[in-house]
Protein backbone atom coordinates (compact mmCIF):
# COMPACT_ATOMS: atom_id res chain seq x y z
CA UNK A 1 0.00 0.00 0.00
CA UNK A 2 1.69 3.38 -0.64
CA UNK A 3 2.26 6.28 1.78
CA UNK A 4 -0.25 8.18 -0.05
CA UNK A 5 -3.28 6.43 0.67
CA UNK A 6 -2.19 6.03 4.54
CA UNK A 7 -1.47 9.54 5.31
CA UNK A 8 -5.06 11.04 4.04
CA UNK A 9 -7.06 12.43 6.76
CA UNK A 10 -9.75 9.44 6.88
CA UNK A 11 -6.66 7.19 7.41
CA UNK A 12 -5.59 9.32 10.33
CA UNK A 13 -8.84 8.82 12.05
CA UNK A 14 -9.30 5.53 11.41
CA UNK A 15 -5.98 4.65 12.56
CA UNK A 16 -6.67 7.02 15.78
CA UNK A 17 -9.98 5.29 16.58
CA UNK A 18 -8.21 1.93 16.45
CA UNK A 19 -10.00 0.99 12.77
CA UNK A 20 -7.06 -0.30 11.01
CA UNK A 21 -5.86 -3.91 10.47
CA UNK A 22 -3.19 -4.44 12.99
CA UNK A 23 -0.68 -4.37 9.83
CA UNK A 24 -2.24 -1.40 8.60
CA UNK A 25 -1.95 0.20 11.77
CA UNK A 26 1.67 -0.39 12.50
CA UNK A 27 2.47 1.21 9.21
CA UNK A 28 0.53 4.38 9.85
CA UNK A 29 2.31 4.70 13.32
CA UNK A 30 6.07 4.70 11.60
CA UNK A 31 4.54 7.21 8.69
CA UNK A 32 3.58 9.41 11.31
CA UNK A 33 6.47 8.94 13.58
CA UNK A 34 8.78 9.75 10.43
CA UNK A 35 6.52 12.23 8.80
CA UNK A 36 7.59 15.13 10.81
CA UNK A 37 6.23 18.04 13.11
CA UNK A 38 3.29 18.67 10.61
CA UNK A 39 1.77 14.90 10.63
CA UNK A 40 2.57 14.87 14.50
CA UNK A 41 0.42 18.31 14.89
CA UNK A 42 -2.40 16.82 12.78
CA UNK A 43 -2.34 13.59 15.09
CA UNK A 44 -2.41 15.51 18.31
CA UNK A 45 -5.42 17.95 17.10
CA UNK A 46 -7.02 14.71 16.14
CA UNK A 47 -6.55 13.24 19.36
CA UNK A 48 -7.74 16.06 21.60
CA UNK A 49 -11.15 16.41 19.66
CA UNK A 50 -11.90 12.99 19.47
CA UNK A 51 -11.43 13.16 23.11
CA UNK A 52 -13.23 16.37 23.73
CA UNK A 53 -16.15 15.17 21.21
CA UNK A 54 -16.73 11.69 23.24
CA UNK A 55 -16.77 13.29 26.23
CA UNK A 56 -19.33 16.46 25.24
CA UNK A 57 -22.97 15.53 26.10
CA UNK A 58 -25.39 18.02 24.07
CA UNK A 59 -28.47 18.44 25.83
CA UNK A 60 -32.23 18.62 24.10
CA UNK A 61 -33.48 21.66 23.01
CA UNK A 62 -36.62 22.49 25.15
CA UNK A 63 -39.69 21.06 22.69
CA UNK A 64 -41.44 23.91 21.49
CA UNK A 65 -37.74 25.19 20.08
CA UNK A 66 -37.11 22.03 18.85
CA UNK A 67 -40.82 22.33 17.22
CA UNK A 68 -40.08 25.82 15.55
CA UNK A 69 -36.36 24.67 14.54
CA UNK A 70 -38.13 21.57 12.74
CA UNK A 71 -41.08 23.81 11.28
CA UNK A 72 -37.98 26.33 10.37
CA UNK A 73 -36.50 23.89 8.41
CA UNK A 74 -38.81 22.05 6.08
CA UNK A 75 -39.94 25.28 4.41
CA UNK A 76 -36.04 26.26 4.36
CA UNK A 77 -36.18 22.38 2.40
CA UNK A 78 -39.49 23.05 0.52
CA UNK A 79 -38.00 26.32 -1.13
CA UNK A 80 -34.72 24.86 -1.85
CA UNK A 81 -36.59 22.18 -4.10
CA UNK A 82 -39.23 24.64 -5.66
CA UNK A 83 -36.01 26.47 -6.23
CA UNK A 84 -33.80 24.14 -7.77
CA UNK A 85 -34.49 23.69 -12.27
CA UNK A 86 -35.85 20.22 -12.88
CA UNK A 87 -33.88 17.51 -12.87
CA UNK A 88 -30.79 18.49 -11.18
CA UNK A 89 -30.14 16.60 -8.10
């Protein structure tokens, strides 16, 4: 497998959330080890919001937000489509 398609940023994360075959993985950890202060920075940022985004609990808007935010929305959709020329997707 080249370098190339191991150091894209989908790699990175799915070597980081432990997604890789073991082989896989090992690789990835010497390309990153050798790849410099860049690759290392990437990692790092990776690693602290993966952390910070496991451990954030969003609470439920109150239900007559979460209502208007809904209503809000589908004619924000509905207008988009009766916008949009025929048979473009």
């Amino acid at each position: 497998m080249s370098e190339n398609r191991l150091m894209t940023f989908e790699r990175l994360l799915d070597w980081i959330e432990g997604r890789l075959p073991e082989e896989e993985a090992a690789a990835m950890s010497r390309l990153v080890s050798e790849a410099g202060a860049s690759a290392q920075d990437t990692v790092a940022w990776i690693r602290a919001f993966t952390g910070f985004s496991e451990n954030t609990v969003l609470a439920e808007p109150p239900g007559d937000l979460r209502e208007r935010l809904e209503h809000t929305f589908e004619r924000y959709h509905e207008e988009e489509d009766r916008l949009e020329p025929a048979g473009v997707t």
